[in-house]
C-alpha atoms as a PDB file:
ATOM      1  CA  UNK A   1     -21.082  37.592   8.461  1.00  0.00           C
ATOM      2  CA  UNK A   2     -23.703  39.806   6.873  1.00  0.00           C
ATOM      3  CA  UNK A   3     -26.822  40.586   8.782  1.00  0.00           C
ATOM      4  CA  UNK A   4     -29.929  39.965   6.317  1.00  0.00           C
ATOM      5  CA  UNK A   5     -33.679  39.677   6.006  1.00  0.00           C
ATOM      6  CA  UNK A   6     -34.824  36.098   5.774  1.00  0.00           C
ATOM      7  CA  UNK A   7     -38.356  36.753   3.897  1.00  0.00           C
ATOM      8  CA  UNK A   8     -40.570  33.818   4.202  1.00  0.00           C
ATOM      9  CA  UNK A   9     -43.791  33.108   2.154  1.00  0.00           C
ATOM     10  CA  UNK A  10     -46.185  30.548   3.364  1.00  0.00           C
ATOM     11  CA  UNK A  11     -47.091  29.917  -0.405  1.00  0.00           C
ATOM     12  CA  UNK A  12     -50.199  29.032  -2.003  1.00  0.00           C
ATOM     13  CA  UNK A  13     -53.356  27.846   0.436  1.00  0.00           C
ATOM     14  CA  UNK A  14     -55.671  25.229   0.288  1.00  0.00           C
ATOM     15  CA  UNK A  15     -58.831  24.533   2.804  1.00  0.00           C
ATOM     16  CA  UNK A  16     -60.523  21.260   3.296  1.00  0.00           C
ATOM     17  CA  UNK A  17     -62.674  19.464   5.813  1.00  0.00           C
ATOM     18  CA  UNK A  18     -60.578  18.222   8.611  1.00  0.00           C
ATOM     19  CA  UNK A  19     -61.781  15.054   8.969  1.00  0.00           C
ATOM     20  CA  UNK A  20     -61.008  14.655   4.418  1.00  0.00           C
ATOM     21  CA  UNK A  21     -57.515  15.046   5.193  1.00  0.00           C
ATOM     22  CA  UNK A  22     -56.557  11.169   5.375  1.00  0.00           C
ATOM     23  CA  UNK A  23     -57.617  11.161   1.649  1.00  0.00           C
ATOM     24  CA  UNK A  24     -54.514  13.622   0.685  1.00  0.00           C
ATOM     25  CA  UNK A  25     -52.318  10.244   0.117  1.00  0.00           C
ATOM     26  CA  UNK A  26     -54.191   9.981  -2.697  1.00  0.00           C
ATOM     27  CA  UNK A  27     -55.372  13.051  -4.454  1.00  0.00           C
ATOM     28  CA  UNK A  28     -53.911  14.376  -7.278  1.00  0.00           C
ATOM     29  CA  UNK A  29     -50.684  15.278  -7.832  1.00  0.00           C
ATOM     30  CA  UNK A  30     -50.357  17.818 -10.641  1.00  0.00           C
ATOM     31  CA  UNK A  31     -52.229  20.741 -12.129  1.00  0.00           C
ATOM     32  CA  UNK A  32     -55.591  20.609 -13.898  1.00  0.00           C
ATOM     33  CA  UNK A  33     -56.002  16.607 -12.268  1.00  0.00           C
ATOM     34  CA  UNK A  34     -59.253  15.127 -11.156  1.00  0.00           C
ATOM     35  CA  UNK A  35     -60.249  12.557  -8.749  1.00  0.00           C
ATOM     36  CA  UNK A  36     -63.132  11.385  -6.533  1.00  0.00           C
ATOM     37  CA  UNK A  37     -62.018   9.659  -3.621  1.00  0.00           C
ATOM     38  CA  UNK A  38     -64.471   8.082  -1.095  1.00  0.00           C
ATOM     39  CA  UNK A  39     -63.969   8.953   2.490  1.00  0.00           C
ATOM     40  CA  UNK A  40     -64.263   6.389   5.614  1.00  0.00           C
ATOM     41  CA  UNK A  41     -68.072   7.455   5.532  1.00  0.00           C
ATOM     42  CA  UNK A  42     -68.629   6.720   2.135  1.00  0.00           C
ATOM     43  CA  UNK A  43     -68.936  10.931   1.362  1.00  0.00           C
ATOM     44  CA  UNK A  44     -67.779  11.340  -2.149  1.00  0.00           C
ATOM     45  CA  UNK A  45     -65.176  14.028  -2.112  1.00  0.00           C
ATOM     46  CA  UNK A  46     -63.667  16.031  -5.123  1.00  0.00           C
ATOM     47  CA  UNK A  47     -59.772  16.668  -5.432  1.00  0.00           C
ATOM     48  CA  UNK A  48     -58.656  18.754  -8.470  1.00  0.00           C
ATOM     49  CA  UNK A  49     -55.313  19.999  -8.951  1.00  0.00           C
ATOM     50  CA  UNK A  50     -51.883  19.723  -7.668  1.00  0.00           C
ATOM     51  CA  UNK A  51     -51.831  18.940  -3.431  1.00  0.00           C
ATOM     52  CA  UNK A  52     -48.379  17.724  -3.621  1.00  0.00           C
ATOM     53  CA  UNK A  53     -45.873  20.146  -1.955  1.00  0.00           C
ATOM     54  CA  UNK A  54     -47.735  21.367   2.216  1.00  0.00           C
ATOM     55  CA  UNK A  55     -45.116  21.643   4.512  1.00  0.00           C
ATOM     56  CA  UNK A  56     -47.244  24.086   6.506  1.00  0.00           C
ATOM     57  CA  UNK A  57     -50.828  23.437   8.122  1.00  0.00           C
ATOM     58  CA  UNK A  58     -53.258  25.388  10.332  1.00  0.00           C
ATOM     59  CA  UNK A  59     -56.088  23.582  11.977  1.00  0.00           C
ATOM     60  CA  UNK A  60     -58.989  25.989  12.265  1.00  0.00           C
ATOM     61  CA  UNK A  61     -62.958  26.249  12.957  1.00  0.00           C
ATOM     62  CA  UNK A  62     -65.408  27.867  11.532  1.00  0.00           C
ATOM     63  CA  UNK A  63     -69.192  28.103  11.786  1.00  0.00           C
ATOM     64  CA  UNK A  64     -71.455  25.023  10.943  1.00  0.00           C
ATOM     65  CA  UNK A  65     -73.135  25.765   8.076  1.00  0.00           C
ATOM     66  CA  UNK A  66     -77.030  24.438   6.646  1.00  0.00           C
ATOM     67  CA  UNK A  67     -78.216  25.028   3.564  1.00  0.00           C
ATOM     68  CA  UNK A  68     -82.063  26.797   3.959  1.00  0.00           C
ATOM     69  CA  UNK A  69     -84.387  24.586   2.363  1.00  0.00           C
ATOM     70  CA  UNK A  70     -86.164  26.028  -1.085  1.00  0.00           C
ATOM     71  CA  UNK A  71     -83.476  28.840  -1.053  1.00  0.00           C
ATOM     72  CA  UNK A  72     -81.335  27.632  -4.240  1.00  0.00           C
ATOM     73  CA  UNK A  73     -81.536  29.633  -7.283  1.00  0.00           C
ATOM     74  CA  UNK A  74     -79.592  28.584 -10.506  1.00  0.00           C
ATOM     75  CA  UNK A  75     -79.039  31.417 -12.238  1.00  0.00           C
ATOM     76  CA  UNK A  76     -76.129  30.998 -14.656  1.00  0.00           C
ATOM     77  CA  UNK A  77     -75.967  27.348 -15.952  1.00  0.00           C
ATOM     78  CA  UNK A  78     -73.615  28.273 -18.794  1.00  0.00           C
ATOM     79  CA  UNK A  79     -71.641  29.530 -16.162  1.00  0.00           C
ATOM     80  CA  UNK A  80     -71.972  27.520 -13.028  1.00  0.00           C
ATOM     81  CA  UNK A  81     -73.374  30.192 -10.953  1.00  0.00           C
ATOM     82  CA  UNK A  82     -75.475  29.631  -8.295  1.00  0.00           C
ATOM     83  CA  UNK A  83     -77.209  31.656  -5.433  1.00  0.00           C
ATOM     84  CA  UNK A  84     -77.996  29.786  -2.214  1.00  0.00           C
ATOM     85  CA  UNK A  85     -79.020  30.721   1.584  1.00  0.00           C
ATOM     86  CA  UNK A  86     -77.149  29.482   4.430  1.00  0.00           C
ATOM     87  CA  UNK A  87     -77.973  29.513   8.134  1.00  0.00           C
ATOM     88  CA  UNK A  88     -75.072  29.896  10.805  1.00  0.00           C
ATOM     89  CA  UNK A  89     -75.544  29.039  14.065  1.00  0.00           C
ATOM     90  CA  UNK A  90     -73.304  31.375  15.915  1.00  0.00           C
ATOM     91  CA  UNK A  91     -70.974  31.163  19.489  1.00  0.00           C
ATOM     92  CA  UNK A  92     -73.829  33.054  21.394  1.00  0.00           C
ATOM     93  CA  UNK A  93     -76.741  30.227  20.088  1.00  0.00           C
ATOM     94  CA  UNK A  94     -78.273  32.610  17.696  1.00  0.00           C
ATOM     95  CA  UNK A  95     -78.334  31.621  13.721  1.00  0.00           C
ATOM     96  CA  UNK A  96     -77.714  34.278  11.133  1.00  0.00           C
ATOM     97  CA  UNK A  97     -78.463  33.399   7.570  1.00  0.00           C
ATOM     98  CA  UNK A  98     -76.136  34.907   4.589  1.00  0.00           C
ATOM     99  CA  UNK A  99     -77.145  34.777   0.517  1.00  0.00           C
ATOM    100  CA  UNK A 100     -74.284  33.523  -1.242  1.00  0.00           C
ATOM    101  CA  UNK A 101     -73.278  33.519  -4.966  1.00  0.00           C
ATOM    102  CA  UNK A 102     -71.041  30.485  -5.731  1.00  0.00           C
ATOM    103  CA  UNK A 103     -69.894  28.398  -8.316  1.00  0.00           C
ATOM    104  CA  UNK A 104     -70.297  24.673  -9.369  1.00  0.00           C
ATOM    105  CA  UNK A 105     -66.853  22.916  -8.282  1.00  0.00           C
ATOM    106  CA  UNK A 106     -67.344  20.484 -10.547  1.00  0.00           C
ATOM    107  CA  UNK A 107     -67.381  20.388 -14.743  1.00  0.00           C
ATOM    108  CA  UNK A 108     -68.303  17.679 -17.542  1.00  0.00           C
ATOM    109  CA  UNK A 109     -65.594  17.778 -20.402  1.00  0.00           C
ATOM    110  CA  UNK A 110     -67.122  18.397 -23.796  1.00  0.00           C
ATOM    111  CA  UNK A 111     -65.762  19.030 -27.992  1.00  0.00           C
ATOM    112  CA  UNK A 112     -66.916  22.135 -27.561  1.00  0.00           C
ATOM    113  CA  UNK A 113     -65.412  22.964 -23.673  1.00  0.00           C
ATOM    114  CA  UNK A 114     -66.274  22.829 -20.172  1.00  0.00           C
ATOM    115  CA  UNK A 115     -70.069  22.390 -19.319  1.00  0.00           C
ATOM    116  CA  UNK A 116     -71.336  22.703 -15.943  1.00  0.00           C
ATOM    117  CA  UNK A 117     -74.024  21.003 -14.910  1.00  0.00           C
ATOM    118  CA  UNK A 118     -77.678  21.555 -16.486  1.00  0.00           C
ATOM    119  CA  UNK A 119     -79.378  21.159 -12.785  1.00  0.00           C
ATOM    120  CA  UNK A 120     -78.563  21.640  -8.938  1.00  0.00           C
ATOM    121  CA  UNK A 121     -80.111  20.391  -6.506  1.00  0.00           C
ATOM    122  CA  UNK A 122     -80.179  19.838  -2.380  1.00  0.00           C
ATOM    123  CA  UNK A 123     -80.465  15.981  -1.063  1.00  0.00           C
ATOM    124  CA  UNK A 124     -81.612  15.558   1.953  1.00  0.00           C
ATOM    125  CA  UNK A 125     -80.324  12.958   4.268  1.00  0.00           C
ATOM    126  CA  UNK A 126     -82.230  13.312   7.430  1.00  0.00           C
ATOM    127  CA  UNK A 127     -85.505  14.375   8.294  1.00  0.00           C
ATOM    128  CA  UNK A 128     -86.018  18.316   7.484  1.00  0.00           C
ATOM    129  CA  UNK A 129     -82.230  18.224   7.024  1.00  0.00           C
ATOM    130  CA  UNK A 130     -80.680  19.521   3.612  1.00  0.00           C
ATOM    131  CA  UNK A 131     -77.144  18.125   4.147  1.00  0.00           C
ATOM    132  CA  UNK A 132     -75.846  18.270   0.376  1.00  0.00           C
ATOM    133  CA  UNK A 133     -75.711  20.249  -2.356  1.00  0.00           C
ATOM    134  CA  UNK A 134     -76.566  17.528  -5.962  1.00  0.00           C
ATOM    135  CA  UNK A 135     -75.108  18.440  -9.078  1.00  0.00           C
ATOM    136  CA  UNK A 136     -76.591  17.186 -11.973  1.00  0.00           C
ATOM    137  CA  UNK A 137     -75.321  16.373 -15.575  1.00  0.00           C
ATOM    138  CA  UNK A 138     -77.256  14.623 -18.678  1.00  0.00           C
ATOM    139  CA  UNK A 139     -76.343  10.672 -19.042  1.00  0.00           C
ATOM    140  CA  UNK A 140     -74.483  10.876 -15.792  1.00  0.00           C
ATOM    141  CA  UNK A 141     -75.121  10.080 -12.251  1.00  0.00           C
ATOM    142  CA  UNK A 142     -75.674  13.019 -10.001  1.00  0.00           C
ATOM    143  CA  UNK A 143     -72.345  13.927  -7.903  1.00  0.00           C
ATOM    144  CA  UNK A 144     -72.351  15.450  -4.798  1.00  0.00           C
ATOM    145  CA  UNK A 145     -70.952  18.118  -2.513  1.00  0.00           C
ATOM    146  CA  UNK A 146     -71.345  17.436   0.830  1.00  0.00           C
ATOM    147  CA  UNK A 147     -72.125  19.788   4.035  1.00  0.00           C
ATOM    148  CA  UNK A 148     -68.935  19.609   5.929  1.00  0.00           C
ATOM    149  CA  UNK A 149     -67.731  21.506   2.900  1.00  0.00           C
ATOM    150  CA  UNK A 150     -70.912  23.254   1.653  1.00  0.00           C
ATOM    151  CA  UNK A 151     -69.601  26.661   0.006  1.00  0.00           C
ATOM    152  CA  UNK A 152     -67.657  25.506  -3.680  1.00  0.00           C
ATOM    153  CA  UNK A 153     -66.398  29.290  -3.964  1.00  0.00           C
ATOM    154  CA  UNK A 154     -66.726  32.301  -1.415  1.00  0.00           C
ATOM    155  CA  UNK A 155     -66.509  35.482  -3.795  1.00  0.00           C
ATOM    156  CA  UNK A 156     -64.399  38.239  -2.738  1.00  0.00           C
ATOM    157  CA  UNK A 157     -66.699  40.512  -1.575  1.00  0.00           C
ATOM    158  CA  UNK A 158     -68.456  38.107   0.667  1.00  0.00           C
ATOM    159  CA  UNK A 159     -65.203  36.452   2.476  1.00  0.00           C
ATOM    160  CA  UNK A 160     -65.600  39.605   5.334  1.00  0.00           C
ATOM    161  CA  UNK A 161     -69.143  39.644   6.372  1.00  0.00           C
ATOM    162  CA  UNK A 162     -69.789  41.486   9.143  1.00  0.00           C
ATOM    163  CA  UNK A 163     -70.724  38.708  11.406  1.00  0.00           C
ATOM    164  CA  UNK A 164     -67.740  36.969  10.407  1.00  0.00           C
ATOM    165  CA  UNK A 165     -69.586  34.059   9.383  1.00  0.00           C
ATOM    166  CA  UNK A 166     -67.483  32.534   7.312  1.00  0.00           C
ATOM    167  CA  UNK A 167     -63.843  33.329   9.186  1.00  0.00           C
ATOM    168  CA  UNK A 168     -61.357  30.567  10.183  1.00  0.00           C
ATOM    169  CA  UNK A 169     -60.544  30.952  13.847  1.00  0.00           C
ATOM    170  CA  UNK A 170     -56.510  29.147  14.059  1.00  0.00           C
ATOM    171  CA  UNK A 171     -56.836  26.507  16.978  1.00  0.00           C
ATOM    172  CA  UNK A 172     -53.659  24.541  15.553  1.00  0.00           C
ATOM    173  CA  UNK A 173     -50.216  25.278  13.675  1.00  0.00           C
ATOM    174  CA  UNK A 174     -47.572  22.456  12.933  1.00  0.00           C
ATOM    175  CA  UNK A 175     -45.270  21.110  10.185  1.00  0.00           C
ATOM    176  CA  UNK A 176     -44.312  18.624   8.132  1.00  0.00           C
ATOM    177  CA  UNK A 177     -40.921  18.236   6.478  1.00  0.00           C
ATOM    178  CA  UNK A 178     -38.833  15.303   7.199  1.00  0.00           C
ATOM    179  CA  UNK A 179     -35.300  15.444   5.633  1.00  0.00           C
ATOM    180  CA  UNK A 180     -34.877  17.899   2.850  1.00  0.00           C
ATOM    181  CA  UNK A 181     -38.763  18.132   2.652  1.00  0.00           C
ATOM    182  CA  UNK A 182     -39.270  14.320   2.046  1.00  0.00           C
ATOM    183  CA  UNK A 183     -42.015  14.689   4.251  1.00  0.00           C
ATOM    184  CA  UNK A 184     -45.519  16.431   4.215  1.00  0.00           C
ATOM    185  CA  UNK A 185     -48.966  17.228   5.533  1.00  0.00           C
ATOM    186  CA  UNK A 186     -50.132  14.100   4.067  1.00  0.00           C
ATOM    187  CA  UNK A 187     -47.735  11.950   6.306  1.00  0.00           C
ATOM    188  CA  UNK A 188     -48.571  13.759   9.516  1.00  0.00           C
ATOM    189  CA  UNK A 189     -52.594  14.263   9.517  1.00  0.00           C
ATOM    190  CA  UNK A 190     -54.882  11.666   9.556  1.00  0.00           C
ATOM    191  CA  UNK A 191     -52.881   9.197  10.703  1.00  0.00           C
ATOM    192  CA  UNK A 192     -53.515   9.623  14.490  1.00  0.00           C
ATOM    193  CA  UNK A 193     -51.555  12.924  15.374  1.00  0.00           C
ATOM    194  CA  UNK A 194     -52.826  13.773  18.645  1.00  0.00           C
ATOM    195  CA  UNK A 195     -52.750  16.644  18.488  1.00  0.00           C
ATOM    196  CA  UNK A 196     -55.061  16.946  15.589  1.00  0.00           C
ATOM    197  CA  UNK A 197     -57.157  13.848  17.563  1.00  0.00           C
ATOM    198  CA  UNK A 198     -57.673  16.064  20.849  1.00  0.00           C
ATOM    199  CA  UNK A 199     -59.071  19.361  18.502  1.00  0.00           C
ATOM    200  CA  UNK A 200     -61.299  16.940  17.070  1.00  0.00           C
ATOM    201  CA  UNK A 201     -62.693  15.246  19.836  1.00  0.00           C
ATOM    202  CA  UNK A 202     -63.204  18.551  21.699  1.00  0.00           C
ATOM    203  CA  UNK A 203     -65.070  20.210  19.013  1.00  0.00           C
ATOM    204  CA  UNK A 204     -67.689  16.796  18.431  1.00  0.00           C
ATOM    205  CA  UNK A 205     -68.638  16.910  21.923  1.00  0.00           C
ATOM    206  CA  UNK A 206     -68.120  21.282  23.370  1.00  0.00           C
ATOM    207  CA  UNK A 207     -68.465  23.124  20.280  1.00  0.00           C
ATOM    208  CA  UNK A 208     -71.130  21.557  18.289  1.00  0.00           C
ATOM    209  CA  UNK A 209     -71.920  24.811  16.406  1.00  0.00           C
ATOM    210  CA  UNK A 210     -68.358  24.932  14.615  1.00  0.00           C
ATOM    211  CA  UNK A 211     -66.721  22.448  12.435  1.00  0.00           C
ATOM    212  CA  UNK A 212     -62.911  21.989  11.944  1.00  0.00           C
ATOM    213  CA  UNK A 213     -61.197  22.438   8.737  1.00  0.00           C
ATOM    214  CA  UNK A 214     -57.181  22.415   7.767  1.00  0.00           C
ATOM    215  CA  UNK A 215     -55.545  25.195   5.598  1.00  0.00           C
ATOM    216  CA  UNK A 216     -52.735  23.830   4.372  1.00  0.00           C
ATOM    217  CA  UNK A 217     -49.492  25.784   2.740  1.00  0.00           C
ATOM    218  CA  UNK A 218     -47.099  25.488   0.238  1.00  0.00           C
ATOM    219  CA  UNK A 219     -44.227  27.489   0.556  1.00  0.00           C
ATOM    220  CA  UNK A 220     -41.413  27.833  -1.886  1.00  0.00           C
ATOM    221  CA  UNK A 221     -38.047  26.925  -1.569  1.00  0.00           C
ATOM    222  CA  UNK A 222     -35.345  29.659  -1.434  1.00  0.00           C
ATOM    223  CA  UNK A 223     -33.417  30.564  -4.501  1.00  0.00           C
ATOM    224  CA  UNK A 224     -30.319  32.670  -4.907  1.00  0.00           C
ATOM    225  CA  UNK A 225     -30.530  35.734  -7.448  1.00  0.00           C
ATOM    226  CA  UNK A 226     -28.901  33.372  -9.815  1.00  0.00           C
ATOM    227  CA  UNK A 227     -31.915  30.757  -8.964  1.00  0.00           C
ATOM    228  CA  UNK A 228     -29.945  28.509  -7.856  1.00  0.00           C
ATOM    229  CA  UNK A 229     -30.888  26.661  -4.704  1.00  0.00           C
ATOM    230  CA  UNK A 230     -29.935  28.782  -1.693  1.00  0.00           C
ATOM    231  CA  UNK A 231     -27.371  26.595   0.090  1.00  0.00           C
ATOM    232  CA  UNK A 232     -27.079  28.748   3.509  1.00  0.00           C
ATOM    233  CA  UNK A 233     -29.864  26.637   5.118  1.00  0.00           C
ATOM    234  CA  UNK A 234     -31.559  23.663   4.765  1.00  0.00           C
ATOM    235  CA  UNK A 235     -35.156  23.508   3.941  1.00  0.00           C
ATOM    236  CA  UNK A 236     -36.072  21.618   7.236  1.00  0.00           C
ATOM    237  CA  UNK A 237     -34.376  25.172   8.798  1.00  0.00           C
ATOM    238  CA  UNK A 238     -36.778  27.596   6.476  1.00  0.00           C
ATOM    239  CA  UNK A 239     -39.885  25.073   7.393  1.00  0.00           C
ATOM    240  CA  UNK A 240     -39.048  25.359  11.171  1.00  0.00           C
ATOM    241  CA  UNK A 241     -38.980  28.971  11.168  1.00  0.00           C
ATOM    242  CA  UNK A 242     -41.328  29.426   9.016  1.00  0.00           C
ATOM    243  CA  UNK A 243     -44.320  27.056  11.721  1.00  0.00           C
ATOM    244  CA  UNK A 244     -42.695  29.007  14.563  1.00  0.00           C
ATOM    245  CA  UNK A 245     -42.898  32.488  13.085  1.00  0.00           C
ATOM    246  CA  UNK A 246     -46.661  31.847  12.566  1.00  0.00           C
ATOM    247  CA  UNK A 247     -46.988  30.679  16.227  1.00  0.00           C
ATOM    248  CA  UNK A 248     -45.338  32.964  17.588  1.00  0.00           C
ATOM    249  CA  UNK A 249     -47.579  35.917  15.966  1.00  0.00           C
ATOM    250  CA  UNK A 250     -50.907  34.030  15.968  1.00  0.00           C
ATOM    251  CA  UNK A 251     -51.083  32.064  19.478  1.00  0.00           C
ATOM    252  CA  UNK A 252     -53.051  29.496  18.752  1.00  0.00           C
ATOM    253  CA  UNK A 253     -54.805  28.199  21.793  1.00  0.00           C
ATOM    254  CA  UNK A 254     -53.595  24.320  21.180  1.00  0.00           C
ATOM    255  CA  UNK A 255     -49.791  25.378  20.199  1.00  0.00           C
ATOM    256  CA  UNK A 256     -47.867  24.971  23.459  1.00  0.00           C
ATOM    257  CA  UNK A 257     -44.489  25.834  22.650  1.00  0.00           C
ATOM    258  CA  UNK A 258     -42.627  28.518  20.244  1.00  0.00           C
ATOM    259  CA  UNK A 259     -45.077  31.410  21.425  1.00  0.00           C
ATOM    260  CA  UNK A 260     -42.137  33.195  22.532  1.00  0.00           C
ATOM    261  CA  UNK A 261     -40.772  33.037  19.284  1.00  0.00           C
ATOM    262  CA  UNK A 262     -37.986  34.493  17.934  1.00  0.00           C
ATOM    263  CA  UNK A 263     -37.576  35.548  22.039  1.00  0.00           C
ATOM    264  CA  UNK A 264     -37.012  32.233  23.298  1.00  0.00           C
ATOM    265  CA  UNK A 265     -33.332  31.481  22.986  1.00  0.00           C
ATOM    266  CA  UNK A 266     -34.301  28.136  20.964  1.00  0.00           C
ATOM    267  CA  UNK A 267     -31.900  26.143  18.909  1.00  0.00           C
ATOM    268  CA  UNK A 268     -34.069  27.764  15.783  1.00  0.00           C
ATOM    269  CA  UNK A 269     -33.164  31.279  16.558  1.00  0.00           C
ATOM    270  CA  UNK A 270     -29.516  30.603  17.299  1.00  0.00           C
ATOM    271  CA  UNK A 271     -29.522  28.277  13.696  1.00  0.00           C
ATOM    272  CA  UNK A 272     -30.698  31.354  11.810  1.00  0.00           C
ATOM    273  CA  UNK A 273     -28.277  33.572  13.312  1.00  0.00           C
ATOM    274  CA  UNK A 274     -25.786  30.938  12.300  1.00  0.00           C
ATOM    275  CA  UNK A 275     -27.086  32.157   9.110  1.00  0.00           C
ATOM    276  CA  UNK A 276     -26.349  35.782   9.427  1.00  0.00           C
ATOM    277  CA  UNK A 277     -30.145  35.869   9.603  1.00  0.00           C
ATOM    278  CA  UNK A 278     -31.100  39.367  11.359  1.00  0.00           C
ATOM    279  CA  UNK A 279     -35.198  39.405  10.963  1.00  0.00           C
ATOM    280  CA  UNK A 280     -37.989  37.330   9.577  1.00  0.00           C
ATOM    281  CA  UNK A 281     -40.258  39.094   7.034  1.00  0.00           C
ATOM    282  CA  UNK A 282     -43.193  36.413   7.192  1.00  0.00           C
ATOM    283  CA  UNK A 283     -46.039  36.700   4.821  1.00  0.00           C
ATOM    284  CA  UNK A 284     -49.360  34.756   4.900  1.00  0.00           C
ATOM    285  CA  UNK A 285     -52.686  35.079   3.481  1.00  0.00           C
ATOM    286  CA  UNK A 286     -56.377  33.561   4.004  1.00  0.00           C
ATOM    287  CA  UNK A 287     -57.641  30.673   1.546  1.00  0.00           C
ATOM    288  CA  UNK A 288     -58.529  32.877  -1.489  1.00  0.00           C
ATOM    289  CA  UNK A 289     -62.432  30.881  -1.493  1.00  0.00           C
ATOM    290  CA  UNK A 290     -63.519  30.832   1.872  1.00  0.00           C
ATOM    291  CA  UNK A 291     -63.280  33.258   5.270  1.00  0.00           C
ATOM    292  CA  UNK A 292     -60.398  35.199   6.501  1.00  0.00           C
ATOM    293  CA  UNK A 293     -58.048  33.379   8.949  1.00  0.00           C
ATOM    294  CA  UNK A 294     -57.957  35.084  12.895  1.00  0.00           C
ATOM    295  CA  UNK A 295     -56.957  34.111  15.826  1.00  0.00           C
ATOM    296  CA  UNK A 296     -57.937  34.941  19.886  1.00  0.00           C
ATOM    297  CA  UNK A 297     -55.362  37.461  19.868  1.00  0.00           C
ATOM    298  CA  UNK A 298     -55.666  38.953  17.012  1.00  0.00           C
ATOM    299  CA  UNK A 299     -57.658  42.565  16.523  1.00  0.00           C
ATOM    300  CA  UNK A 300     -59.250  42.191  12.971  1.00  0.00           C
ATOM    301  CA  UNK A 301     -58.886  38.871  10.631  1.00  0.00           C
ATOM    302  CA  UNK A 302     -56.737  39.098   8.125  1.00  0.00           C
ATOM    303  CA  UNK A 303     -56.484  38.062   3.795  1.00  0.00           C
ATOM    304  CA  UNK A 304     -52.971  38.866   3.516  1.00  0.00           C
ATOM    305  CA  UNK A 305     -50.654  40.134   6.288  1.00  0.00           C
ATOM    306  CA  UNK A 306     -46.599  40.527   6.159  1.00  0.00           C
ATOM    307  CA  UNK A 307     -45.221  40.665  10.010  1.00  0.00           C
ATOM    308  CA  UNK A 308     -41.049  41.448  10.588  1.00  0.00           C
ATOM    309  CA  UNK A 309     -40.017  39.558  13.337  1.00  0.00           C
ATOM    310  CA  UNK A 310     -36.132  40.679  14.501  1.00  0.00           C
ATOM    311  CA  UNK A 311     -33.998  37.515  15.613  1.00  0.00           C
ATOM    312  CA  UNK A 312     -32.163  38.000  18.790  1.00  0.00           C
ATOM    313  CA  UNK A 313     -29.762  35.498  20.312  1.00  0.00           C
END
């Protein structure tokens, strides 16, 4: 059988509060869609676009962010750009504050196009504490962005600040897939995966400066030069090699098994020699709007990285 390269993209990624990921059942499920869903604490949250398709998740922290009162400047309504201050309360107890430029997630249809909105604002929801950012659009209730989620859009040349302040340290990597990918993220978080229950409850009451978010994947399906569906393996194969790749590089502190990987003699590795599978070329990259992903073993975080991993039965 021919020896080969199995190269393996993790595929598009998407970051979102932890605790918003319940709401995935019902967020839209196609490009250029819409929707508001409420969460369990009444939060308003905003879905847009196609979240249909994660097979692949990382649960990660990141730094707690506040919003410094008075420190929001408007200064490109036509164009939803925004400057704002945030303070970040860091491992060591000391708070750093960063300038941001972002822009408004969120956009009134018109005749004439787009508009964003004519006024931001920050609502306060506990004494001395800004907790939301308010957007505001003429003959329309104000809609909200709330402070588990504070940044709309990180801008390139802010994702790598030298503090790190906004990087996405990987506590967590698992799957979803089901038979022939009839399952996803959707069906596995939020629905008491414990897991994803014991990250939680360990960050509310140790780690009160960092907040949890998941970065979920969507990666492709192999095709044959043709494009027809590859038919060597099954996608529930490229999906399981695919979460234990990524374990087996990052070494996430709550991932107890595959760290080995492709080392380990497992049932996966002798599959994918079944295969005539050789080595993994494994690519994955950082949310393109927020910090770059890391890990405890890792040297420098990373936006894109491509790691060949040889198989060995």
């Amino acid at each position: 059988m021919q020896q080969s390269v199995l190269k393996l993209d993790a595929g598009p990624a998407t970051i979102m509060p932890l605790v918003h990921v319940p709401l995935l059942k019902q967020a839209p499920q196609r490009d250029g869609e819409y929707k508001t869903l409420l969460d369990m604490g009444l939060d308003l949250c905003h879905f847009y676009g196609d979240f249909s398709g994660f097979h692949i998740y990382f649960i990660a922290s990141a730094y707690r962010q506040r919003i410094v009162a008075d420190s929001l400047d408007y200064v490109d309504p036509a164009n939803g750009v925004f400057h704002v201050t945030l303070a970040v309360t860091k491992d060591d107890g000391k708070e750093e504050t960063v300038r941001v430029e972002c822009k408004a997630p969120l956009v009134t249809p018109t005749l004439a196009g787009l508009r964003f909105p004519e006024r931001i604002s920050i609502a306060h929801f506990s004494p001395g504490t800004p907790d939301a950012l308010r957007f505001h659009f003429d003959g329309a209730e104000a809609k909200f962005k709330f402070a588990n989620n504070l940044v709309p859009f990180v801008p390139a040349t802010q994702r790598a600040t030298p503090a790190g302040l906004f990087n996405l340290n990987i506590e967590y990597i698992g799957k979803a897939v089901g038979t022939d990918g009839a399952r996803e993220v959707a069906d596995r978080l939020g629905n008491g995966h414990s897991t994803e229950s014991a990250i939680a409850n360990l960050f509310n009451h140790k780690k009160t400066n960092r907040e949890l978010f998941a970065i979920l994947y969507k990666p492709g399906r192999l095709t044959s030069d043709t494009g027809k569906p590859e038919t060597a393996m099954s996608f529930e194969l490229i999906i399981d090699a695919l979460e234990k790749a990524l374990i087996g590089i990052f070494q996430p502190a709550f991932n107890k098994q595959s760290l080995n990987f492709p080392n380990d003699s497992s049932e996966t590795v002798h599959r994918l020699a079944q295969c005539g599978v050789a080595q993994l070329e494994i690519e994955i990259a950082s949310p393109e709007d927020h910090g770059l992903i890391y890990s405890q073993d890792m040297v420098d975080p990373i936006a894109r990285m491509t790691r060949r991993m040889r198989i060995q039965v």
